[in-house]
C-alpha atoms as a PDB file:
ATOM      1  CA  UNK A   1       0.000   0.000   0.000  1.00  0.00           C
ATOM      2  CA  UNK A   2       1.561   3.463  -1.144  1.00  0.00           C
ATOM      3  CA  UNK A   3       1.454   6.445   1.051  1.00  0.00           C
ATOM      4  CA  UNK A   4      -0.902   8.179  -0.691  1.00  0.00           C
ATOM      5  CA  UNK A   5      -3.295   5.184  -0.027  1.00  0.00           C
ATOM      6  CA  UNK A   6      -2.524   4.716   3.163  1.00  0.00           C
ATOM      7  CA  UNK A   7      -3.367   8.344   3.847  1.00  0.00           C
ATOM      8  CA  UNK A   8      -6.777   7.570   2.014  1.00  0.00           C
ATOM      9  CA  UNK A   9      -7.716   5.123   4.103  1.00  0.00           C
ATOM     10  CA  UNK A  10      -6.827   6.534   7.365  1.00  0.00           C
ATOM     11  CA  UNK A  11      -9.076   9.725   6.376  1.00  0.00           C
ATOM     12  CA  UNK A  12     -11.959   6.984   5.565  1.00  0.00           C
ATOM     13  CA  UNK A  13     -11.471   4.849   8.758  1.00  0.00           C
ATOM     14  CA  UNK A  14     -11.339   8.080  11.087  1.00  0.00           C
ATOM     15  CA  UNK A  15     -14.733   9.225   9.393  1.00  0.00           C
ATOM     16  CA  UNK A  16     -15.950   5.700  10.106  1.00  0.00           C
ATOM     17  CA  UNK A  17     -15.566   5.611  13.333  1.00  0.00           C
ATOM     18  CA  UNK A  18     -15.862   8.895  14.654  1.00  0.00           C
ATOM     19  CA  UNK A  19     -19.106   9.411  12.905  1.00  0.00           C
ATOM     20  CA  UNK A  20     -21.868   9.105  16.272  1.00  0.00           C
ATOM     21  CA  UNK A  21     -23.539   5.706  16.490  1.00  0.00           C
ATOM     22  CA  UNK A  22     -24.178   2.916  18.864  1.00  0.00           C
ATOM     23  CA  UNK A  23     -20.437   1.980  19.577  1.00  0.00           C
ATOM     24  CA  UNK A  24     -20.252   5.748  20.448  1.00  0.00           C
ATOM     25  CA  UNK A  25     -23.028   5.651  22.811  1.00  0.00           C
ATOM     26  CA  UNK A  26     -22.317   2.787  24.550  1.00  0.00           C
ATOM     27  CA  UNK A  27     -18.677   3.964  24.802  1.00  0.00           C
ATOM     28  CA  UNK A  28     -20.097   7.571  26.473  1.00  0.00           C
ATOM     29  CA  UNK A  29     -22.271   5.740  28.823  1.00  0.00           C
ATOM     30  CA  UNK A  30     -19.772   3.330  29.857  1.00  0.00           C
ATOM     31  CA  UNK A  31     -17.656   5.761  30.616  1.00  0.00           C
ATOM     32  CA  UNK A  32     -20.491   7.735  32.837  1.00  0.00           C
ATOM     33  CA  UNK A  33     -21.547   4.711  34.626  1.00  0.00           C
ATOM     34  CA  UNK A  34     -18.411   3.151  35.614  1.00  0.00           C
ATOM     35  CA  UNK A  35     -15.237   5.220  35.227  1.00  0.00           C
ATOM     36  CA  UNK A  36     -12.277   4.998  33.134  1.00  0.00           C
ATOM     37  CA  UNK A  37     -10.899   1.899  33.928  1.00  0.00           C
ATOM     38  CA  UNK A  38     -13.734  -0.521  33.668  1.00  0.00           C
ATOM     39  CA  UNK A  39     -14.942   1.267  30.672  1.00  0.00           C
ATOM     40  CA  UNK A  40     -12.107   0.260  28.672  1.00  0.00           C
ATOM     41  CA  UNK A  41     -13.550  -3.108  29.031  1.00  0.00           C
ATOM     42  CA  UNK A  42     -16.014  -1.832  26.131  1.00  0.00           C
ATOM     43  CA  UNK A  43     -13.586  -0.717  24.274  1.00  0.00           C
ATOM     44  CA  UNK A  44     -11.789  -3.712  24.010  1.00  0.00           C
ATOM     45  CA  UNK A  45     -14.480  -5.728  22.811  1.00  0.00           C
ATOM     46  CA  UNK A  46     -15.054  -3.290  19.841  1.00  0.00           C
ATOM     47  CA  UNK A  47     -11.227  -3.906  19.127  1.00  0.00           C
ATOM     48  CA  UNK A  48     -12.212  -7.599  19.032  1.00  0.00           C
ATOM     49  CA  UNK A  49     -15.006  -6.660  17.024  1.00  0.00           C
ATOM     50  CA  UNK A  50     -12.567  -4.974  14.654  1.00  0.00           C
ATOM     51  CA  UNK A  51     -10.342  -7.245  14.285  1.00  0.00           C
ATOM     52  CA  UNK A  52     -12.965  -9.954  13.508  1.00  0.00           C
ATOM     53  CA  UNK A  53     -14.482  -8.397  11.277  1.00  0.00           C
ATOM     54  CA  UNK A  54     -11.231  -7.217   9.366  1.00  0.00           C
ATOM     55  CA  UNK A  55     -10.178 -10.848   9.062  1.00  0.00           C
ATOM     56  CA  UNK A  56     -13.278 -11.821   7.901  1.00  0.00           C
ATOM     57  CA  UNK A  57     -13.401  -8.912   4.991  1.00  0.00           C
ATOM     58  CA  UNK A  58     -10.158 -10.436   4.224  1.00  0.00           C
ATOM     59  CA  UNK A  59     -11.353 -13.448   3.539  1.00  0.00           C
ATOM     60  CA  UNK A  60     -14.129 -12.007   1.615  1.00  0.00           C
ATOM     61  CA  UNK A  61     -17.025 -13.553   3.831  1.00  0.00           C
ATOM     62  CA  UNK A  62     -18.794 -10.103   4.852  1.00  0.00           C
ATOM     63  CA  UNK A  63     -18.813  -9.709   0.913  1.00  0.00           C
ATOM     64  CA  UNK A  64     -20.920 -12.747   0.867  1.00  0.00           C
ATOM     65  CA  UNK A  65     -23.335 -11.892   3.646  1.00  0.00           C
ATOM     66  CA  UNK A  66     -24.232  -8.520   1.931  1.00  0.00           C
ATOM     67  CA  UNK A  67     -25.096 -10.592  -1.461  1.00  0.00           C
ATOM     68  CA  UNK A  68     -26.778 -13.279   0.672  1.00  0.00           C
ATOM     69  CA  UNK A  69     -30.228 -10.570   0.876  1.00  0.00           C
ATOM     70  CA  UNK A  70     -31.824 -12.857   3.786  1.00  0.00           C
ATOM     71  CA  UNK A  71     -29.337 -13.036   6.017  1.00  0.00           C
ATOM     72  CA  UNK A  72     -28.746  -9.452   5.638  1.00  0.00           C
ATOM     73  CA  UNK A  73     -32.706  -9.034   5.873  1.00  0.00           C
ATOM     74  CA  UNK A  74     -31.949 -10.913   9.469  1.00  0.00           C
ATOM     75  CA  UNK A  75     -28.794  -9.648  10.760  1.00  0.00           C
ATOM     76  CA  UNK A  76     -30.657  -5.688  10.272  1.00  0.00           C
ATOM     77  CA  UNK A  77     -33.808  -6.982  12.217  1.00  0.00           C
ATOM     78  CA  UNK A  78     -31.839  -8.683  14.965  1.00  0.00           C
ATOM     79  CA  UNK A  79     -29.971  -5.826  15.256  1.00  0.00           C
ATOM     80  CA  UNK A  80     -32.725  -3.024  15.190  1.00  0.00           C
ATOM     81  CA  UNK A  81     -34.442  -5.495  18.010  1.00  0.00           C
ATOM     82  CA  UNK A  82     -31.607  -5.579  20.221  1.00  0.00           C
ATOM     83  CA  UNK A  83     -30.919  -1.786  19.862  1.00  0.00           C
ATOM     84  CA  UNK A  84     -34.219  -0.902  20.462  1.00  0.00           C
ATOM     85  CA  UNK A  85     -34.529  -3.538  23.953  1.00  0.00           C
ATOM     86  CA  UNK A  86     -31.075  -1.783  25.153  1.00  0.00           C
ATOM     87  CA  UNK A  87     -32.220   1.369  24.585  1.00  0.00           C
ATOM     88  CA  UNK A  88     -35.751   0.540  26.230  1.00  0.00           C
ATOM     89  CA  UNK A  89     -34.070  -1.091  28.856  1.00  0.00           C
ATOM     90  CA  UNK A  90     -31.640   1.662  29.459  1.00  0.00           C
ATOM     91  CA  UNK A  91     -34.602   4.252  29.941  1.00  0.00           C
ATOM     92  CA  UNK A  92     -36.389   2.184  32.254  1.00  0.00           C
ATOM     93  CA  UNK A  93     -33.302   2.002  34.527  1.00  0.00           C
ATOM     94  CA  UNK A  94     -31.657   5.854  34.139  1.00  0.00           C
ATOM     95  CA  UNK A  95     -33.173   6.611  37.527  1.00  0.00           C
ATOM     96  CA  UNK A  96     -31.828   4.566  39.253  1.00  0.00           C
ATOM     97  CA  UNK A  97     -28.675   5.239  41.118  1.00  0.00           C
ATOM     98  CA  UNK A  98     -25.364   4.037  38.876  1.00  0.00           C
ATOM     99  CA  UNK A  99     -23.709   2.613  41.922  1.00  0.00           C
ATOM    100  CA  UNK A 100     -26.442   0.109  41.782  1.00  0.00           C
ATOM    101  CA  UNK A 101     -26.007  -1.042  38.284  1.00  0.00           C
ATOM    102  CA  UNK A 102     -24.264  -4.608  38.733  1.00  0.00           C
ATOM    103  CA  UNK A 103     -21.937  -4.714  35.408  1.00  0.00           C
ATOM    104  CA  UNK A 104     -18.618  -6.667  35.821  1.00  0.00           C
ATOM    105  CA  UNK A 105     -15.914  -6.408  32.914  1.00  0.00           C
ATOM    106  CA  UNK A 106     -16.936  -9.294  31.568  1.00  0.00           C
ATOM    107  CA  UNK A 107     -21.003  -8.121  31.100  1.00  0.00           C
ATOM    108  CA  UNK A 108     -19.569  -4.941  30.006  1.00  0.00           C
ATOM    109  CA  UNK A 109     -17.767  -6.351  27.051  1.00  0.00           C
ATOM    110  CA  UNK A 110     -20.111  -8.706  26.365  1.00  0.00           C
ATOM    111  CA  UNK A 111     -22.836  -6.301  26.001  1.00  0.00           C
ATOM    112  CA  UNK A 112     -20.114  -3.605  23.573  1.00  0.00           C
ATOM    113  CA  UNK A 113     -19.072  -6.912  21.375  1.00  0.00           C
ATOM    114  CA  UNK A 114     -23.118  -7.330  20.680  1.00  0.00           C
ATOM    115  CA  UNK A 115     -23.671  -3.814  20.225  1.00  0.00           C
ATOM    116  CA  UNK A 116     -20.819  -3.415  17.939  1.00  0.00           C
ATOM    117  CA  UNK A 117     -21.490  -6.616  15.803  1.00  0.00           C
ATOM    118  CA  UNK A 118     -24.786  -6.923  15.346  1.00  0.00           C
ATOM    119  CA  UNK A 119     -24.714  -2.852  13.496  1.00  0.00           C
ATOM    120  CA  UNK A 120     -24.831  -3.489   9.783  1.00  0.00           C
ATOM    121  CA  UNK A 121     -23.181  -0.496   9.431  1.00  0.00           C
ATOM    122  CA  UNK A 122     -19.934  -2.561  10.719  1.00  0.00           C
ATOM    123  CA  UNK A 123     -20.047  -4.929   7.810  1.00  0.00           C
ATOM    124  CA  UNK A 124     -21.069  -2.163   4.853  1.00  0.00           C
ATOM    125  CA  UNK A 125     -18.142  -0.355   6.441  1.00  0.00           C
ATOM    126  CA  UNK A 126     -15.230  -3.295   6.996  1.00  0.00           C
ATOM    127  CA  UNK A 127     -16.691  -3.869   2.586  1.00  0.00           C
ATOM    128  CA  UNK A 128     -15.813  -0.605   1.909  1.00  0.00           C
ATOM    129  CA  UNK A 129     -12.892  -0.263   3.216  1.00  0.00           C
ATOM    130  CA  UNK A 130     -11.820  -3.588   1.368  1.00  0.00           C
ATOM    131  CA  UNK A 131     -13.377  -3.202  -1.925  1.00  0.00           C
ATOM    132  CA  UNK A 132     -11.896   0.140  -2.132  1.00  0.00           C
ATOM    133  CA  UNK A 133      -8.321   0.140  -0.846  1.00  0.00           C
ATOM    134  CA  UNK A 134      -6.870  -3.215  -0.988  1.00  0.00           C
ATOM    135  CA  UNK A 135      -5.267  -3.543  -4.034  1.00  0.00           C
ATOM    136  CA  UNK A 136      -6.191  -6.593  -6.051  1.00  0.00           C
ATOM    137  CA  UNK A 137      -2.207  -7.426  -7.367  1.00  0.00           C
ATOM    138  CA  UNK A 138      -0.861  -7.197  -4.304  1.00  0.00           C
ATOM    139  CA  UNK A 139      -1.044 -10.283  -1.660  1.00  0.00           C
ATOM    140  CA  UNK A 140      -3.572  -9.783   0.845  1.00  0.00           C
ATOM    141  CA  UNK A 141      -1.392 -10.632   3.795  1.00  0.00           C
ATOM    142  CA  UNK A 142       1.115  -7.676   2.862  1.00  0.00           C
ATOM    143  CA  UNK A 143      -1.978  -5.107   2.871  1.00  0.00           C
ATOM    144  CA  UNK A 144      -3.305  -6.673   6.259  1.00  0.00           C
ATOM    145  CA  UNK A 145      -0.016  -5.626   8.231  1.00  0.00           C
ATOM    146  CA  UNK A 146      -0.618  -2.297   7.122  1.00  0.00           C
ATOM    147  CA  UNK A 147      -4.674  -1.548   7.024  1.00  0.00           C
ATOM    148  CA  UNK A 148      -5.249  -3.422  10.655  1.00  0.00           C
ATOM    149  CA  UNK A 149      -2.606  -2.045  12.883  1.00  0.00           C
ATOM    150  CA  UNK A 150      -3.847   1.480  11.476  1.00  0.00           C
ATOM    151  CA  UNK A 151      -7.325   0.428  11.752  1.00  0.00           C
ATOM    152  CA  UNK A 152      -7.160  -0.940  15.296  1.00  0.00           C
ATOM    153  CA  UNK A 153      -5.188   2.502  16.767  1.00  0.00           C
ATOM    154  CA  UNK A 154      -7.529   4.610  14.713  1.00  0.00           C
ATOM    155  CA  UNK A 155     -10.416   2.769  16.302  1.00  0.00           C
ATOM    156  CA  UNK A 156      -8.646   2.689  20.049  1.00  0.00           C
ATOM    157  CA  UNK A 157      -8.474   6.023  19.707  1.00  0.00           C
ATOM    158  CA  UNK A 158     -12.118   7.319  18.508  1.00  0.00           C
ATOM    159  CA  UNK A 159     -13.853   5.065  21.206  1.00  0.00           C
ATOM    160  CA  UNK A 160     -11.068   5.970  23.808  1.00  0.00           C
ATOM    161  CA  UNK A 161     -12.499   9.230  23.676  1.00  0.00           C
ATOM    162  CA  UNK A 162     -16.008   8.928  23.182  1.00  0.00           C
ATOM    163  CA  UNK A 163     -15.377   7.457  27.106  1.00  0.00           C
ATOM    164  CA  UNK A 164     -13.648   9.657  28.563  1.00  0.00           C
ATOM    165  CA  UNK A 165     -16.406  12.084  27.660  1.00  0.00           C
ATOM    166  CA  UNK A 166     -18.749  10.377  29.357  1.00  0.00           C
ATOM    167  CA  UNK A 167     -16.039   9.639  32.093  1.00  0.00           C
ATOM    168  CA  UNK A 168     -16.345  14.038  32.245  1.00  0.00           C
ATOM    169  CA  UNK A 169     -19.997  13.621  32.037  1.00  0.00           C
ATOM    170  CA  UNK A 170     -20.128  11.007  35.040  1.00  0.00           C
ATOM    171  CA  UNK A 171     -17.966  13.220  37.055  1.00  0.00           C
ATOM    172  CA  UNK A 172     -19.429  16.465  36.421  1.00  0.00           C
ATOM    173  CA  UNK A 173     -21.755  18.117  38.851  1.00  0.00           C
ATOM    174  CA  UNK A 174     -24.874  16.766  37.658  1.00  0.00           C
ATOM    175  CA  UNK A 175     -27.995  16.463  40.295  1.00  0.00           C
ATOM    176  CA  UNK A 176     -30.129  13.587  40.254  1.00  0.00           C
ATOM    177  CA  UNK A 177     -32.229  15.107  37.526  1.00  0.00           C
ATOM    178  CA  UNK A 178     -29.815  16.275  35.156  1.00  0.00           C
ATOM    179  CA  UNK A 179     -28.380  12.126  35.408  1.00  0.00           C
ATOM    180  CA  UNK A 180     -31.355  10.867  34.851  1.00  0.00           C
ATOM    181  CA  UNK A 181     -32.337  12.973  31.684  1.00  0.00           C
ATOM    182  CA  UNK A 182     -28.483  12.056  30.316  1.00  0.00           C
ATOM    183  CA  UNK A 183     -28.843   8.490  30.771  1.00  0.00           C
ATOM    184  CA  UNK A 184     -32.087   9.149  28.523  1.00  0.00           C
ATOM    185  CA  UNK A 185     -31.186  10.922  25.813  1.00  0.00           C
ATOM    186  CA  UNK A 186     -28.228   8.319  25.763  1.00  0.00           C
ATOM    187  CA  UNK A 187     -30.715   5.563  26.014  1.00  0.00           C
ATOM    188  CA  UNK A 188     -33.162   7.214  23.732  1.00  0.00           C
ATOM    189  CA  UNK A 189     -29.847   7.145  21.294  1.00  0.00           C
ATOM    190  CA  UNK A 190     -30.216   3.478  21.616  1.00  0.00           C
ATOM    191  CA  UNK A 191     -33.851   3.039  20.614  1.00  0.00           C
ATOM    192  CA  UNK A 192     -33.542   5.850  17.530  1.00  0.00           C
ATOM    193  CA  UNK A 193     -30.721   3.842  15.996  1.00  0.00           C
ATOM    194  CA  UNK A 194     -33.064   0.805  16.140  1.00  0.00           C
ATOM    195  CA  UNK A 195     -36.103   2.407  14.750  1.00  0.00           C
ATOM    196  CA  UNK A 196     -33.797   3.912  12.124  1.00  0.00           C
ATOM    197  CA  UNK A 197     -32.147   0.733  11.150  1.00  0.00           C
ATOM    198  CA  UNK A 198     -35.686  -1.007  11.385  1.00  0.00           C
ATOM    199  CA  UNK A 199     -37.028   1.335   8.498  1.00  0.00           C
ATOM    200  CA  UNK A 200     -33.754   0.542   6.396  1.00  0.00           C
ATOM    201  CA  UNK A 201     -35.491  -3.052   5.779  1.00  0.00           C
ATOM    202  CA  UNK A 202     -38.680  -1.726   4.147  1.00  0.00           C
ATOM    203  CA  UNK A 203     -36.879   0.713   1.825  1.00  0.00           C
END
């Protein structure tokens, strides 16, 4: 990969994930509900999420599920269902006091791996970024030492921030009110990416 192409598809993969969606919101209320260090936890799982899904690009198998239209059909229902529960889920609980909210590491990468993989946007993205700047001639190995370590920090680095936002937000001066109607508008996040991802299969 030349320079110039690397450059190309760093600009592309920092537009990709910066851009706000669930990863980001889950990131910003990890970071609210539990502090830096557990928060990370999330963040690791959408590494692993990364990384998955860059392998499996490589191999050309997220090419196949978008041309497979019913188990694209499925993946965008399952995930507009689970988006919308978490986000339902998440309003139902935002008064309550975060201290009580019983999330180990382990739940809390768990629950970023599932928001992270089941967004459609993650496989359209990962196809993108291989139909359009891995070059056919050259041996797909050589490209991979180059696109995933740049992918991987580019990533670490978006969702990195996204939580220490919400790390600031958590530690801000907020009354009980002011928490509560964050955690909403977070959670409400949640349930507008699932209605908006639910419409995407009737158009």
């Amino acid at each position: 990969m030349s320079v110039e192409s690397w450059l190309v598809f760093a600009g592309f993969w920092v537009l990709f994930v910066t851009s706000p969606g669930p990863n980001a919101v889950n990131c910003i209320r990890n970071g609210m509900a539990f502090g830096l260090p557990r928060a990370l936890w999330a963040v690791l799982a959408i590494l692993t999420q990364a990384a998955l899904f860059l392998t499996l690009s490589a191999l050309g198998i997220t090419a196949l599920l978008i041309t497979a239209p019913t188990l694209f059909l499925l993946a965008k229902i399952a995930g507009a269902a689970v988006l919308i529960w978490l986000g339902v889920r998440g309003w139902m609980r935002a008064g309550q006091p975060i201290a009580d909210a019983p999330y180990g590491a382990a739940s809390i990468w768990m629950r970023a791996f599932l928001v992270a993989t089941i967004n459609p946007k993650s496989v359209a993205g990962y196809l993108a970024a291989f139909s359009q700047f891995v070059a056919p001639n050259v041996p797909i190995g050589q490209q991979m030492w180059v696109i995933v370590p740049t992918a991987l920090t580019i990533t670490a680095a978006s969702y990195t921030g996204y939580t220490l936002l919400g790390v600031w937000i958590g530690q801000a001066a907020l009354g009980a009110v002011a928490n509560t109607v964050v955690r909403r508008i977070l959670a409400g996040c949640f349930i507008f990416y699932g209605v908006a991802l639910a419409a995407t299969i009737f158009v």
